[in-house]
Protein backbone atom coordinates (compact mmCIF):
# COMPACT_ATOMS: atom_id res chain seq x y z
CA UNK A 1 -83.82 -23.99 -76.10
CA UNK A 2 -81.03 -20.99 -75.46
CA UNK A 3 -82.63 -17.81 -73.70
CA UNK A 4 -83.62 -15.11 -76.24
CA UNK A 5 -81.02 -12.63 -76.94
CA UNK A 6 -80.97 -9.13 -75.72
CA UNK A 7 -81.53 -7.86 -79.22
CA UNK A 8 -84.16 -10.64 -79.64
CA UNK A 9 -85.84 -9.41 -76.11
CA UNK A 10 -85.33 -5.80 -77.84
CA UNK A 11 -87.13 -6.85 -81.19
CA UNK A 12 -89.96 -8.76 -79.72
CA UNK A 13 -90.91 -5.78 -77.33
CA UNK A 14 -91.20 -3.42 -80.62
CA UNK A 15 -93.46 -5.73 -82.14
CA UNK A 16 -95.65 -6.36 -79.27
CA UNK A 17 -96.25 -2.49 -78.49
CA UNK A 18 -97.23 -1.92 -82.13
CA UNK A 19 -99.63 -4.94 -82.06
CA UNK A 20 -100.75 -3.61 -78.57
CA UNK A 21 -101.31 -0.18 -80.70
CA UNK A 22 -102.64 -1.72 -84.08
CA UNK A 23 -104.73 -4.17 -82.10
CA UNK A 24 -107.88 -1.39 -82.35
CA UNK A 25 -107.74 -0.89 -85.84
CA UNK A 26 -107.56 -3.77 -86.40
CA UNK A 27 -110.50 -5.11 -84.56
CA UNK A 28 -112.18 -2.01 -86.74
CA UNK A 29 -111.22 -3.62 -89.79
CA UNK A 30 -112.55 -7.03 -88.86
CA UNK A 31 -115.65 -5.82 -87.38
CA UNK A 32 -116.43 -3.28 -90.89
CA UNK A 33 -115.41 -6.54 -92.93
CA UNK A 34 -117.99 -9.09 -91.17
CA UNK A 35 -120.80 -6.31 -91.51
CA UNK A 36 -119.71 -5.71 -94.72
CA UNK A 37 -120.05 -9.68 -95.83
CA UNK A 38 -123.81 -9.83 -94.34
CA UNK A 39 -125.03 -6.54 -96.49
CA UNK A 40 -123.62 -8.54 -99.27
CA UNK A 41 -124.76 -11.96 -98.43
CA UNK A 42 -128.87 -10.26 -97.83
CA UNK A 43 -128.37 -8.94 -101.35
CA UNK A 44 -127.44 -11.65 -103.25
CA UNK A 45 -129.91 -13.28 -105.77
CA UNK A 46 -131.13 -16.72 -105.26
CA UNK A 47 -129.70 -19.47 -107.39
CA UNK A 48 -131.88 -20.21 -110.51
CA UNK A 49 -133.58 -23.97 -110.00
CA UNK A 50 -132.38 -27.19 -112.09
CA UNK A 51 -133.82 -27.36 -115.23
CA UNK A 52 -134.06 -30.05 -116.63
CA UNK A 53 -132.05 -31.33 -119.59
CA UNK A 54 -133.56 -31.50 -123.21
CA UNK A 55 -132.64 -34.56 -125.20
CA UNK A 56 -133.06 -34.68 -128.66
CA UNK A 57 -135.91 -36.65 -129.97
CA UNK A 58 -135.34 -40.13 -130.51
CA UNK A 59 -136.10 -41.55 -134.21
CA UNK A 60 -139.07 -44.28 -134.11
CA UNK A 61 -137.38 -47.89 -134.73
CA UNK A 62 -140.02 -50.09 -137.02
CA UNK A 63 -139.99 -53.79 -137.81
CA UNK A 64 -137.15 -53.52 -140.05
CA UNK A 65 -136.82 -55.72 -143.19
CA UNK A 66 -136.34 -59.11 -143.21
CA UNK A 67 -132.78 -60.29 -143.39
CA UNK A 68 -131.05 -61.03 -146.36
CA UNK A 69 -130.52 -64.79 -147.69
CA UNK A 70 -127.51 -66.43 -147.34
CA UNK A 71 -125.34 -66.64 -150.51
């Protein structure tokens, strides 16, 4: 791999100082959002149990009739 430009050297120096300044904040943010998730998570409900499912009633199957004769 080529050695980075000087423009490239130039580029990647701006974005490291404002990570190296955003870097706070942005611990803030990920510290407010993982309090933020437990509050939520201690407040919400239980799932409901498993009911279970109704069938329909079954009809009753008698004897039946007696089969036709053959014709």
């Amino acid at each position: 791999m080529a050695p980075p430009t000087a423009t490239q050297l130039a580029w990647r120096a701006r974005i490291e100082s404002v990570l190296r300044v955003a870097g706070p904040a942005l611990d803030l943010v990920l510290a407010a959002g993982d309090r933020l998730s437990r509050v939520v998570d201690r407040q919400a409900p239980l799932p409901e149990p498993v009911r279970p499912i109704a069938l329909p009633p079954q009809r009753a199957v008698g004897a039946g009739s007696a089969p036709a004769p053959p014709a």
